[in-house]
PDB file of N, CA and C in Angstrom:
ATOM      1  N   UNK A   1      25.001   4.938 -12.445  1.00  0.00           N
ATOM      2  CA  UNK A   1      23.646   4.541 -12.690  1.00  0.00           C
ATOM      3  C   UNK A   1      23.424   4.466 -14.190  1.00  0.00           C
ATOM      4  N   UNK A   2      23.630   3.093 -14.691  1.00  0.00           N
ATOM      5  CA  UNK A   2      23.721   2.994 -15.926  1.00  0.00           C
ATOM      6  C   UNK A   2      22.606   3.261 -16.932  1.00  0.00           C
ATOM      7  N   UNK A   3      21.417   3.158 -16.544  1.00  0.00           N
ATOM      8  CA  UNK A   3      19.735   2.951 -16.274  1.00  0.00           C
ATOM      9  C   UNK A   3      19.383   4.207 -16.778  1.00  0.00           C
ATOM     10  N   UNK A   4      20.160   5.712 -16.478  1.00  0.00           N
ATOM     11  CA  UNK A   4      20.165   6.897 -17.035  1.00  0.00           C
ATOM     12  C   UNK A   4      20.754   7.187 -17.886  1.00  0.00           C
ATOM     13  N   UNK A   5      21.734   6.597 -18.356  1.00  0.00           N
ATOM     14  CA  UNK A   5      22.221   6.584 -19.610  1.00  0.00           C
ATOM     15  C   UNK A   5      21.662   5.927 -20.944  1.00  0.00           C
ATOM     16  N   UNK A   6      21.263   4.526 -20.574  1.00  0.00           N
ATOM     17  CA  UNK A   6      20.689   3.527 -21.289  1.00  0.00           C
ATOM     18  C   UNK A   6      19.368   3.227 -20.561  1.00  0.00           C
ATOM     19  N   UNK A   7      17.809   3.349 -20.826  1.00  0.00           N
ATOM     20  CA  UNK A   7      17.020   3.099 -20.332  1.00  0.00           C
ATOM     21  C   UNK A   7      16.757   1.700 -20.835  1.00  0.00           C
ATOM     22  N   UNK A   8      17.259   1.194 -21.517  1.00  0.00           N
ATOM     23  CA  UNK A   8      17.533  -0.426 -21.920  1.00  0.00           C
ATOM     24  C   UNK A   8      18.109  -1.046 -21.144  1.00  0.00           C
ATOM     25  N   UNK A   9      18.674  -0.478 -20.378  1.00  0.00           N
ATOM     26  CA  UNK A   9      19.760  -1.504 -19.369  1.00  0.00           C
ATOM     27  C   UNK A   9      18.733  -1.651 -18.223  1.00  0.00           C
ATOM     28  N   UNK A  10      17.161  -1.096 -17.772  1.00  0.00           N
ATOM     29  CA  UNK A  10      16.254  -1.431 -16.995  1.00  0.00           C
ATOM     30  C   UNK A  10      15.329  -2.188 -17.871  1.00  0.00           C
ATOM     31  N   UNK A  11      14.642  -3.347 -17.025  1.00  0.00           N
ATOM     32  CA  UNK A  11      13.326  -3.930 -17.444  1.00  0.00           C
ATOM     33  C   UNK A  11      12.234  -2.783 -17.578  1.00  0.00           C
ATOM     34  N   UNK A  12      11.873  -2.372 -17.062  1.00  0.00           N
ATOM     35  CA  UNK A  12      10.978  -1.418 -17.660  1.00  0.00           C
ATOM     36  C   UNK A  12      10.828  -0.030 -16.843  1.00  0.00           C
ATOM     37  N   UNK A  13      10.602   1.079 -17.600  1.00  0.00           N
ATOM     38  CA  UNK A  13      10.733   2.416 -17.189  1.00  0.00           C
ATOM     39  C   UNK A  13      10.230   2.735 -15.863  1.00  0.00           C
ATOM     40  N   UNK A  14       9.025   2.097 -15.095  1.00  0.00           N
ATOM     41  CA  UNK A  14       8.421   2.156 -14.005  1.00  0.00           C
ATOM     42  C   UNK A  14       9.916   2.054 -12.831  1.00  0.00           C
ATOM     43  N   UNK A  15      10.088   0.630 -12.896  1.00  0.00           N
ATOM     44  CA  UNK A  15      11.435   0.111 -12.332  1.00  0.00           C
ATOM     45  C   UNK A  15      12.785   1.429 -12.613  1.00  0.00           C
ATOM     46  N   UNK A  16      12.843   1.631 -13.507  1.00  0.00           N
ATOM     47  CA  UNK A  16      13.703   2.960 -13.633  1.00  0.00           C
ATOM     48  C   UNK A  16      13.468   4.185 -12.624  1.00  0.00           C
ATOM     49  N   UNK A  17      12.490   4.353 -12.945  1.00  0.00           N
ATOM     50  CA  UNK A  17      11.802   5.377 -11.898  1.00  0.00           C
ATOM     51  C   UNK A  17      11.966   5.187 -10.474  1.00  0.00           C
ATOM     52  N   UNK A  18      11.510   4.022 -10.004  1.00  0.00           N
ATOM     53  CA  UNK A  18      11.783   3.746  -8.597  1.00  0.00           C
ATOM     54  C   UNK A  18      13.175   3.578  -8.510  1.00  0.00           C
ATOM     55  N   UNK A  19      14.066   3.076  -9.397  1.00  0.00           N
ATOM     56  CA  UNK A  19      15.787   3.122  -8.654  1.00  0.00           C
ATOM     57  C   UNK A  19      15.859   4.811  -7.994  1.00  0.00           C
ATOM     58  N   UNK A  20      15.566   5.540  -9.639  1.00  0.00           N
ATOM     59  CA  UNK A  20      15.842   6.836  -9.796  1.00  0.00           C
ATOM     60  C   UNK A  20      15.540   7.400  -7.989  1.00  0.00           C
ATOM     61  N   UNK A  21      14.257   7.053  -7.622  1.00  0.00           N
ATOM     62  CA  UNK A  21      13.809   8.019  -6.510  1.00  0.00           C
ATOM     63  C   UNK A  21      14.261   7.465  -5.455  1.00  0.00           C
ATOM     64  N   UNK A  22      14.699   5.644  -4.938  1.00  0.00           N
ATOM     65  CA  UNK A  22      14.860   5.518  -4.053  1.00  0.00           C
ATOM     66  C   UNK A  22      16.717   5.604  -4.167  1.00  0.00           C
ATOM     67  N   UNK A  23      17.575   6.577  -5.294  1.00  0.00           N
ATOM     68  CA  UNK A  23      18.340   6.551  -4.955  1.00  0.00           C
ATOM     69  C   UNK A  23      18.682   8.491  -4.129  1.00  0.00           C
ATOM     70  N   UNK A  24      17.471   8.904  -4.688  1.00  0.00           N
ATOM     71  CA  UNK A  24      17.715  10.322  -4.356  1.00  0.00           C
ATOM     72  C   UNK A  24      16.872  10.896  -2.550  1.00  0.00           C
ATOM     73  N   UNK A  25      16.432   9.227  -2.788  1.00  0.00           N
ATOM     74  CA  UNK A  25      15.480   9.156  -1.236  1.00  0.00           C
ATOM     75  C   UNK A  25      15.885   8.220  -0.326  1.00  0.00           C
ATOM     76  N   UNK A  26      17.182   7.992  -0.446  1.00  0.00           N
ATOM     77  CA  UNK A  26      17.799   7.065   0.141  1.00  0.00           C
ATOM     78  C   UNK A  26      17.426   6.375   1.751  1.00  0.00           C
ATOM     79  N   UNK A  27      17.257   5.011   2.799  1.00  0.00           N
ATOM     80  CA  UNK A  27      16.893   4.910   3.286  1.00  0.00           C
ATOM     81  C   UNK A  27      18.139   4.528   4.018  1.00  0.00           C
ATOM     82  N   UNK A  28      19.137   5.254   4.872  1.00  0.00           N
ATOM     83  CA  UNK A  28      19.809   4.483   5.555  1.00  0.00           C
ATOM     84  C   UNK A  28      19.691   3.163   6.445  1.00  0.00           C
ATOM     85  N   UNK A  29      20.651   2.044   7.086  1.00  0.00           N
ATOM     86  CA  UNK A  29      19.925   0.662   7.530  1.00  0.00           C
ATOM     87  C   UNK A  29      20.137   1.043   9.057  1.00  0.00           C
ATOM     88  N   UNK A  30      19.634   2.445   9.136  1.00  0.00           N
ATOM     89  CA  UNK A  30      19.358   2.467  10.802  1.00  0.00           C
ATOM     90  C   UNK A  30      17.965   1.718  10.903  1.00  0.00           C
ATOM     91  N   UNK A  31      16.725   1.683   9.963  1.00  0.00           N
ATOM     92  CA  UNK A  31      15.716   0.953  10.082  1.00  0.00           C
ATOM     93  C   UNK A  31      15.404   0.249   9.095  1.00  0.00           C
ATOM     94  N   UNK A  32      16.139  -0.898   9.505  1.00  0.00           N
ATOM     95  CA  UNK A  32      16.477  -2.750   8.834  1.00  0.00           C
ATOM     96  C   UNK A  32      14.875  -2.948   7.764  1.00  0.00           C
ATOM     97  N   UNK A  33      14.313  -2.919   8.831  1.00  0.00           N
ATOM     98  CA  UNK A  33      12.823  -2.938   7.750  1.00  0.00           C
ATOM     99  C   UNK A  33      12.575  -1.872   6.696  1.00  0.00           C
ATOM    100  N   UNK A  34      12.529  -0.672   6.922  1.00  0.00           N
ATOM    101  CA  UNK A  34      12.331   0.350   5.476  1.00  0.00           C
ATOM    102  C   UNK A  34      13.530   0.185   4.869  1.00  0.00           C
ATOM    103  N   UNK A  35      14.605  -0.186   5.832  1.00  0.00           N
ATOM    104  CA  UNK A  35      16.161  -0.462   4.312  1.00  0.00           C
ATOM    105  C   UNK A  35      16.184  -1.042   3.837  1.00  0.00           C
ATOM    106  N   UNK A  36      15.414  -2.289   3.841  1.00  0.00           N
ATOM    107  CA  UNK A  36      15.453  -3.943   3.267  1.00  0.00           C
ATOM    108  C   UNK A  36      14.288  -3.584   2.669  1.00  0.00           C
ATOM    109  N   UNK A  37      13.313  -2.825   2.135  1.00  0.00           N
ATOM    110  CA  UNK A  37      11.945  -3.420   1.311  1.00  0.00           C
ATOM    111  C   UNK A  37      12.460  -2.007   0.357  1.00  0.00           C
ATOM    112  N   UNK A  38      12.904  -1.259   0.409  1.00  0.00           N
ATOM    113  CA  UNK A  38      14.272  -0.528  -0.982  1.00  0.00           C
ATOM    114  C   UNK A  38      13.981  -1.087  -1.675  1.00  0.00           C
ATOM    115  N   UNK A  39      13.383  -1.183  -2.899  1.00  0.00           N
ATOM    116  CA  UNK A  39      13.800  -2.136  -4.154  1.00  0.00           C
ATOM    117  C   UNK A  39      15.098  -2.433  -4.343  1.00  0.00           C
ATOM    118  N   UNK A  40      15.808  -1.180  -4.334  1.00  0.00           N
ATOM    119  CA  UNK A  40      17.408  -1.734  -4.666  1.00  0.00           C
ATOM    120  C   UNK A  40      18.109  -2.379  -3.957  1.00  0.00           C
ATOM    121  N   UNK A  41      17.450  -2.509  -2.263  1.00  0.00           N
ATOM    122  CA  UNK A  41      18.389  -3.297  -1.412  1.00  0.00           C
ATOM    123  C   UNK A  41      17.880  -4.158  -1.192  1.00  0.00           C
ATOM    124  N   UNK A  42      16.397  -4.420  -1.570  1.00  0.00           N
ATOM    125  CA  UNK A  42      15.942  -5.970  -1.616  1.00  0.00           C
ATOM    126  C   UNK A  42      16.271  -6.937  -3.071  1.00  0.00           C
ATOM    127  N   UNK A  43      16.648  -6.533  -3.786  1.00  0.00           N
ATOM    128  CA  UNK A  43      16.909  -7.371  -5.408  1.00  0.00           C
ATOM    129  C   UNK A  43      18.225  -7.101  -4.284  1.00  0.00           C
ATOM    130  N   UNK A  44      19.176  -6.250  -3.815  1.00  0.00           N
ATOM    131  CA  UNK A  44      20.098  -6.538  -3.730  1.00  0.00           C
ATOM    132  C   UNK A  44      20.743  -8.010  -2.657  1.00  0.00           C
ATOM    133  N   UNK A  45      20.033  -7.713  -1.302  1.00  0.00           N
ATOM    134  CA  UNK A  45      19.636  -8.803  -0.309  1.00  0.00           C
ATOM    135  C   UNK A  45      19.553 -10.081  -1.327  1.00  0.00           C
ATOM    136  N   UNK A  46      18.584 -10.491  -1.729  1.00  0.00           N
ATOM    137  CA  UNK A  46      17.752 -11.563  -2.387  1.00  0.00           C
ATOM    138  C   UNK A  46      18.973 -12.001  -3.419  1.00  0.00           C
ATOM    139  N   UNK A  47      19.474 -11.394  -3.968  1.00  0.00           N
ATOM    140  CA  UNK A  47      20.527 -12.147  -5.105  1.00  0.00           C
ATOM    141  C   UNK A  47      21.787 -12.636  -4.588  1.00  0.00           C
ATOM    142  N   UNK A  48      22.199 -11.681  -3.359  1.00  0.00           N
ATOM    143  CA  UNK A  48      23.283 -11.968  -2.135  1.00  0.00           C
ATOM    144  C   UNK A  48      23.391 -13.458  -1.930  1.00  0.00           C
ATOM    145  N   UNK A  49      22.103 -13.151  -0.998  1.00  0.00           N
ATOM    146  CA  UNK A  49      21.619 -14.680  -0.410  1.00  0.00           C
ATOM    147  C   UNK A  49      21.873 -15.741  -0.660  1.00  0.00           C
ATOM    148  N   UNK A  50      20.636 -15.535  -2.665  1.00  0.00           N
ATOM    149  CA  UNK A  50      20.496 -16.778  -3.492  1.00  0.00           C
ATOM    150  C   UNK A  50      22.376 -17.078  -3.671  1.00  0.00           C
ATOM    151  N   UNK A  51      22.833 -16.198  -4.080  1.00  0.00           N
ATOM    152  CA  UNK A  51      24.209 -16.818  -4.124  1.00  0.00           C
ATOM    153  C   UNK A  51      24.929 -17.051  -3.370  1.00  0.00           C
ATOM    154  N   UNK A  52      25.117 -17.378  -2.014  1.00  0.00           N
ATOM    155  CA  UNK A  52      25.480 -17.685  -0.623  1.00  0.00           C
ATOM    156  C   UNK A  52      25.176 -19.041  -0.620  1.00  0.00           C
ATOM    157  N   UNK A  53      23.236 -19.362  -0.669  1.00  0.00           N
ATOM    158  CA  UNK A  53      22.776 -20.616  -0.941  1.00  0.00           C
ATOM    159  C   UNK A  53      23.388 -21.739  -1.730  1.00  0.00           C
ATOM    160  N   UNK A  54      23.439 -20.918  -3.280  1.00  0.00           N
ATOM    161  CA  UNK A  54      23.913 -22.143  -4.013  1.00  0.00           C
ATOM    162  C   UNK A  54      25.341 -22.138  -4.071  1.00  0.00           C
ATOM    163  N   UNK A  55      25.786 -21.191  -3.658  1.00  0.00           N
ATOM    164  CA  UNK A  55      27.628 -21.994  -3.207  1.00  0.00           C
ATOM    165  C   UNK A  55      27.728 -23.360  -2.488  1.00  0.00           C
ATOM    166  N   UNK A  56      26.984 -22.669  -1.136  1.00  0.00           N
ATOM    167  CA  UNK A  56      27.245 -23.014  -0.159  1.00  0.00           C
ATOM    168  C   UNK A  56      26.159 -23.826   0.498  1.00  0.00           C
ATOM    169  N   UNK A  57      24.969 -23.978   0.222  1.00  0.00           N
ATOM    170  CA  UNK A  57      23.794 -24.802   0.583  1.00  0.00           C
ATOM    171  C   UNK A  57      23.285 -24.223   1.829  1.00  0.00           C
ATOM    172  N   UNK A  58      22.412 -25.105   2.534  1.00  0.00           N
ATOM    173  CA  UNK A  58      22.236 -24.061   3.877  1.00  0.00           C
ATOM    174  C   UNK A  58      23.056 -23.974   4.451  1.00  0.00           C
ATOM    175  N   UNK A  59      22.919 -23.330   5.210  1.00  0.00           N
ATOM    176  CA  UNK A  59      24.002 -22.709   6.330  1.00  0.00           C
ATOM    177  C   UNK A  59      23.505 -22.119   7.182  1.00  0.00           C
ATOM    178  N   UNK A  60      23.544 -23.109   8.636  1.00  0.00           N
ATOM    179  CA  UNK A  60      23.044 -22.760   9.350  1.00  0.00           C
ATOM    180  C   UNK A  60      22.534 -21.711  10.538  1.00  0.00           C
ATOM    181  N   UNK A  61      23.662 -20.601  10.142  1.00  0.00           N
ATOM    182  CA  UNK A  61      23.763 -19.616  11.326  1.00  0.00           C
ATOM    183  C   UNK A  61      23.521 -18.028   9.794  1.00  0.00           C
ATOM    184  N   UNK A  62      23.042 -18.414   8.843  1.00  0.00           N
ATOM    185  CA  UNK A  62      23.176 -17.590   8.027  1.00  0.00           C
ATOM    186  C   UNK A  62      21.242 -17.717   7.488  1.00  0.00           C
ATOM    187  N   UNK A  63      20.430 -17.192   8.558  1.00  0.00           N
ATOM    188  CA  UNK A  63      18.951 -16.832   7.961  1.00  0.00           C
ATOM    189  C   UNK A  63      18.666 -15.608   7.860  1.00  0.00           C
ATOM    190  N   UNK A  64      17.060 -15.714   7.168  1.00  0.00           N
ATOM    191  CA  UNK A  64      16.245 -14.551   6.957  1.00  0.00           C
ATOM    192  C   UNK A  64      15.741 -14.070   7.957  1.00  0.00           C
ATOM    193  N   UNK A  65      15.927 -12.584   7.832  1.00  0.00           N
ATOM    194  CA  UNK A  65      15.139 -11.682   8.862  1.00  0.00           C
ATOM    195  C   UNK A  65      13.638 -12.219   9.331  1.00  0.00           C
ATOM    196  N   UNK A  66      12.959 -12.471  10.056  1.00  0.00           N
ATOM    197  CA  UNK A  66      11.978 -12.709   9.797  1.00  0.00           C
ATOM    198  C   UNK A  66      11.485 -11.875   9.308  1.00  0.00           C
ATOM    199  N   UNK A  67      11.383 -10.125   9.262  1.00  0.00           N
ATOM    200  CA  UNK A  67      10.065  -9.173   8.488  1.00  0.00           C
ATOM    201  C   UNK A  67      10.726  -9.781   7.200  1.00  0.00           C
ATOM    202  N   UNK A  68      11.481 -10.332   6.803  1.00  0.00           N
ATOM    203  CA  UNK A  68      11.433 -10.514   5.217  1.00  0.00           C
ATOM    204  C   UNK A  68      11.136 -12.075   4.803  1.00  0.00           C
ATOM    205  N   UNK A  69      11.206 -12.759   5.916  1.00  0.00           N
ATOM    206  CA  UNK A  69      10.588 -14.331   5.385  1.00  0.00           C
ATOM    207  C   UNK A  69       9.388 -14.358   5.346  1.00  0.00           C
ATOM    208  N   UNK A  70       8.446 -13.019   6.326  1.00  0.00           N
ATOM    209  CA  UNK A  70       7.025 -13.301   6.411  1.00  0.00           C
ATOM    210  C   UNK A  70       6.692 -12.458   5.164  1.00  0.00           C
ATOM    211  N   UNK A  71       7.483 -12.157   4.576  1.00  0.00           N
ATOM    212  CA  UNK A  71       7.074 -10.938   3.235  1.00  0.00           C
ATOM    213  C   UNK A  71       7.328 -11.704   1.896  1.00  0.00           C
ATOM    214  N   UNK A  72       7.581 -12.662   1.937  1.00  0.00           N
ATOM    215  CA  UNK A  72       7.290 -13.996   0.824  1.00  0.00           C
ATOM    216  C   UNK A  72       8.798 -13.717  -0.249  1.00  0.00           C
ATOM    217  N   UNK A  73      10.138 -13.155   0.687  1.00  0.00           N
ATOM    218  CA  UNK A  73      11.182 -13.036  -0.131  1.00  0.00           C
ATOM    219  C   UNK A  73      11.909 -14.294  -0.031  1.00  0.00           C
ATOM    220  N   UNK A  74      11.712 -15.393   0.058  1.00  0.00           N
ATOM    221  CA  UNK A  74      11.925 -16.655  -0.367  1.00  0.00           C
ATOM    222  C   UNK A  74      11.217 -17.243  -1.890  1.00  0.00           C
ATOM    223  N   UNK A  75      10.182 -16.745  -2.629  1.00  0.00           N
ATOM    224  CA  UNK A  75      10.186 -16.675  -3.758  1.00  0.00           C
ATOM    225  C   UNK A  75      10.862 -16.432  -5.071  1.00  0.00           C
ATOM    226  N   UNK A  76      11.745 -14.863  -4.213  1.00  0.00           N
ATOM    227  CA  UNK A  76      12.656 -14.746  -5.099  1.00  0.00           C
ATOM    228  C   UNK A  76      13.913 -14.725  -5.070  1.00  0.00           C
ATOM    229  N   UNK A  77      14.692 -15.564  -3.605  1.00  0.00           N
ATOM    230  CA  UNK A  77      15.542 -16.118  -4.148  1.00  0.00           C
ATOM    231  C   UNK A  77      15.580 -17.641  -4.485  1.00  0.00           C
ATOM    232  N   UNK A  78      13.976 -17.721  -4.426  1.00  0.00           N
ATOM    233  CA  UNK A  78      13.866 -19.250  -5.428  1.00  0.00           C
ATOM    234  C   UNK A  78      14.499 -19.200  -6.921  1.00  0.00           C
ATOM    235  N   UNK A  79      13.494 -17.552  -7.277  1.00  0.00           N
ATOM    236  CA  UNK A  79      14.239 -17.511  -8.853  1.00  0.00           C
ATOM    237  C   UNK A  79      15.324 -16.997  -8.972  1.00  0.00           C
ATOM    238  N   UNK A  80      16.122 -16.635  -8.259  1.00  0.00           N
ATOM    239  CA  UNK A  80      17.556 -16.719  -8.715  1.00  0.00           C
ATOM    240  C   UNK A  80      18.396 -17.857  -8.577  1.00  0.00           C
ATOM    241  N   UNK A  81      17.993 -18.968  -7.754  1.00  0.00           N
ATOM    242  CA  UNK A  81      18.606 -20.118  -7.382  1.00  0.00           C
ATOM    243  C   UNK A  81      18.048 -20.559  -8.913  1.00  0.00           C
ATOM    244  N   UNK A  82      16.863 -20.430  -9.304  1.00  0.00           N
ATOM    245  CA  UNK A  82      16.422 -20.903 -10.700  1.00  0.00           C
ATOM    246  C   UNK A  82      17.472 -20.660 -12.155  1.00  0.00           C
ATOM    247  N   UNK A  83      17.800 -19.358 -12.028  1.00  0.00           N
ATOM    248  CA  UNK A  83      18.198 -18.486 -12.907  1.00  0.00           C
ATOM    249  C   UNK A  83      20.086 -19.177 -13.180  1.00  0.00           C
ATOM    250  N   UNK A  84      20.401 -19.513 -11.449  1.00  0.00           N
ATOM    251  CA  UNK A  84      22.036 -20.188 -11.426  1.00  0.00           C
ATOM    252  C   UNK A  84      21.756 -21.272 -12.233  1.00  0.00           C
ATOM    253  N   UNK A  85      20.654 -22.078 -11.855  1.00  0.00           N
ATOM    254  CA  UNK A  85      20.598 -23.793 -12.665  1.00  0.00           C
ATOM    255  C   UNK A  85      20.504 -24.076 -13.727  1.00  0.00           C
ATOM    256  N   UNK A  86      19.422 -23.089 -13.898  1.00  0.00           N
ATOM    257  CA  UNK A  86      19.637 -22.782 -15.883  1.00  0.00           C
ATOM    258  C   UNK A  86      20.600 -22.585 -16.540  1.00  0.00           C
ATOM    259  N   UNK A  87      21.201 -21.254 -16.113  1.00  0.00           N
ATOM    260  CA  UNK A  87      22.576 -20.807 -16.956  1.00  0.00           C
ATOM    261  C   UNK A  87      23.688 -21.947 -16.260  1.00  0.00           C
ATOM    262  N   UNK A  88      23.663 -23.229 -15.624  1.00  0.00           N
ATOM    263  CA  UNK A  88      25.127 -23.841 -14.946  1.00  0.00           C
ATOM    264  C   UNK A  88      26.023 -22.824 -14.330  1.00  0.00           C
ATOM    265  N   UNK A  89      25.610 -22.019 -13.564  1.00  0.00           N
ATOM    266  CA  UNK A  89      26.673 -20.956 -12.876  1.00  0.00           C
ATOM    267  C   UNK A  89      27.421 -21.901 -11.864  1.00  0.00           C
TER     268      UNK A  89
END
């Protein structure tokens, strides 16, 4: 957890804080819904994805949960699909 070493290596200390607690409060994925809205396993989910997407485009047998499409996490792997186009990844 690099984030405790370097509080620079987080966007901002709040966000630090929540890794910090949801790593010491861990949510196993016996319940898909409280494991997936984790901050750390939803940036983690969401960047997965976005990069699944832009490899690979849709794909059809590869969707969103619905509790997480109705939770508006298609926004953000808009901006990481954003983030590939910019940098030419």
């Amino acid at each position: 957890m690099l984030y405790k070493t370097d509080i620079t290596l987080c966007p901002s200390p709040e966000l630090a804080q929540k890794y910090d607690y949801e790593f010491n409060h861990y949510i196993k994925p016996e319940n898909l819904e409280e494991y997936y809205f984790q901050q750390i396993e939803f940036e983690a989910f969401t960047f997965s994805y976005a990069v699944m997407l832009y490899k690979y485009g849709q794909i059809e047998y590869i969707k969103l949960p619905e509790y997480l499409e109705s939770a508006g996490t298609q926004k953000y792997i808009d901006s990481w699909l954003n983030i590939f186009k910019e940098q030419y990844l």
